[in-house]
C-alpha atoms as a PDB file:
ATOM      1  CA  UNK A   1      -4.252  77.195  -7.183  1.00  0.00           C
ATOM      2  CA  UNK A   2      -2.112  76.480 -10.262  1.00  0.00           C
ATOM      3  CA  UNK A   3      -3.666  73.145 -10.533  1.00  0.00           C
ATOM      4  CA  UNK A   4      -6.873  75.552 -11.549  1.00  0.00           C
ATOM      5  CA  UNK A   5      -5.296  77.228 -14.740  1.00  0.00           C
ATOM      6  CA  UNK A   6      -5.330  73.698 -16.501  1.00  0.00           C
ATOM      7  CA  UNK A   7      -6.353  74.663 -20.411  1.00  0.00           C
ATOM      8  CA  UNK A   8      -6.989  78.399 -19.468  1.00  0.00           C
ATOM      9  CA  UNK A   9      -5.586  81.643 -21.562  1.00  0.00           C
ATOM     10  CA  UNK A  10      -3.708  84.068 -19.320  1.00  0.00           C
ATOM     11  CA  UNK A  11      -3.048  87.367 -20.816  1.00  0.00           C
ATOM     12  CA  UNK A  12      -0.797  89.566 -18.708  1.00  0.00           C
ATOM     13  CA  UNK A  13      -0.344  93.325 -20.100  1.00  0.00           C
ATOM     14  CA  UNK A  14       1.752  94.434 -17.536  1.00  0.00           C
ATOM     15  CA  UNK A  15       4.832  96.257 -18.582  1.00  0.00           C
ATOM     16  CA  UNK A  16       7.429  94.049 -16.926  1.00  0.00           C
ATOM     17  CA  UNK A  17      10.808  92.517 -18.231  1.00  0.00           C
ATOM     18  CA  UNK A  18      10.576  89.772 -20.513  1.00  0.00           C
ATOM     19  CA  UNK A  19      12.310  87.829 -18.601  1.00  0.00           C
ATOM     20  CA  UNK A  20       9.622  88.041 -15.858  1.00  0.00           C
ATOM     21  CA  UNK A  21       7.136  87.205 -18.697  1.00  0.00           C
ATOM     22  CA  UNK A  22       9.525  83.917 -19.655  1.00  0.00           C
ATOM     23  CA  UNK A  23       8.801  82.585 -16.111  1.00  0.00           C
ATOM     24  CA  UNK A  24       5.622  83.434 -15.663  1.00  0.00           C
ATOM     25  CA  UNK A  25       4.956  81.663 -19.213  1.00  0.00           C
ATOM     26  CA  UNK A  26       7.055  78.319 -18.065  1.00  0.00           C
ATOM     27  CA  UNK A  27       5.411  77.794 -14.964  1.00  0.00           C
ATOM     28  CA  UNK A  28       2.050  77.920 -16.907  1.00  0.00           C
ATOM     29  CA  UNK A  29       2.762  75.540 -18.965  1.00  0.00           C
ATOM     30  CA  UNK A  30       3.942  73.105 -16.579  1.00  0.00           C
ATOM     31  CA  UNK A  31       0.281  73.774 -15.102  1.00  0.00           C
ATOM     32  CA  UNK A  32      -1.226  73.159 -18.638  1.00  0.00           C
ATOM     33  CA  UNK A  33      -1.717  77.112 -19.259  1.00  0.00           C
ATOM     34  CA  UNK A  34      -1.265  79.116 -22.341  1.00  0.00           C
ATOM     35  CA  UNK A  35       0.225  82.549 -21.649  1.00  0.00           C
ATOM     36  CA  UNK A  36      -0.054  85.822 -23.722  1.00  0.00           C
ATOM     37  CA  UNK A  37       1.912  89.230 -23.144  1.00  0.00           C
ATOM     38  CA  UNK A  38       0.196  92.161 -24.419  1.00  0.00           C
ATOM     39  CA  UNK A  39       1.685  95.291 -22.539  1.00  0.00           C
ATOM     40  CA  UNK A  40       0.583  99.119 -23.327  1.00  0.00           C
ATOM     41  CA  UNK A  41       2.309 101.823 -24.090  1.00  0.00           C
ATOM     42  CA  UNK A  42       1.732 105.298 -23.904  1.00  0.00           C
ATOM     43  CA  UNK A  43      -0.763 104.526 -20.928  1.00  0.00           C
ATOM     44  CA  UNK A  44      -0.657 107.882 -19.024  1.00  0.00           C
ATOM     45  CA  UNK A  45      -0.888 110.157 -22.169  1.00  0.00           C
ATOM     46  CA  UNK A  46      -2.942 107.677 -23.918  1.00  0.00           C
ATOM     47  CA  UNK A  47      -5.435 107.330 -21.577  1.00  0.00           C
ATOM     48  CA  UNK A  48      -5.958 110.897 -22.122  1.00  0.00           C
ATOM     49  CA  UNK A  49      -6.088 111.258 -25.893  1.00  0.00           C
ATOM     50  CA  UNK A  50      -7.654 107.891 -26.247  1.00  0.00           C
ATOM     51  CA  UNK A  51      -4.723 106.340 -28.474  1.00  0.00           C
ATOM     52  CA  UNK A  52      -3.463 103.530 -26.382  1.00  0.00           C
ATOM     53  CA  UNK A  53      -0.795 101.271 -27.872  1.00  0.00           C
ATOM     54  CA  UNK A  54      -1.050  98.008 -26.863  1.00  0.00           C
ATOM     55  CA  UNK A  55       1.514  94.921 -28.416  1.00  0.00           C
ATOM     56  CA  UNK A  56       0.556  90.637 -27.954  1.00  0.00           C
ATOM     57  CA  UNK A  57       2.899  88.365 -27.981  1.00  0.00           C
ATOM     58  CA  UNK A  58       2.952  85.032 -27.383  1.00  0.00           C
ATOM     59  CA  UNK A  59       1.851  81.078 -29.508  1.00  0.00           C
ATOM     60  CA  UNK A  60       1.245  81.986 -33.199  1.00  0.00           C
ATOM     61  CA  UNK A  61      -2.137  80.485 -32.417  1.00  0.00           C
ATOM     62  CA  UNK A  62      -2.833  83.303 -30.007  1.00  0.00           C
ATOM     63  CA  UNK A  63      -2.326  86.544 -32.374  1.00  0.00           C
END
């Protein structure tokens, strides 16, 4: 299945620990994937009032 990400973009905007986002972006790239974190904030109340934050990080390339 990771054989399958070869040269794809994966953009996880999850809220987890950048830590979890390290892995996740090392065992990509082993699999020839780029990775991208964009999380949200304020996704409850923002949701509502239509004023999601929302952050990317990742390869200068990418943002």
């Amino acid at each position: 299945m990771l054989a399958a990400l070869k040269g794809k973009l994966l953009v996880n905007m999850s809220t987890v620990s950048p830590t979890q986002n390290q892995e996740l972006a090392a065992l990509l790239a082993v699999h020839g994937a780029e990775f991208v974190e964009a999380p949200r904030f304020r996704a409850k109340q923002g949701c509502r009032s239509r004023q999601i934050i929302g952050a990317v990080g990742g390869q200068r390339k990418y943002r």
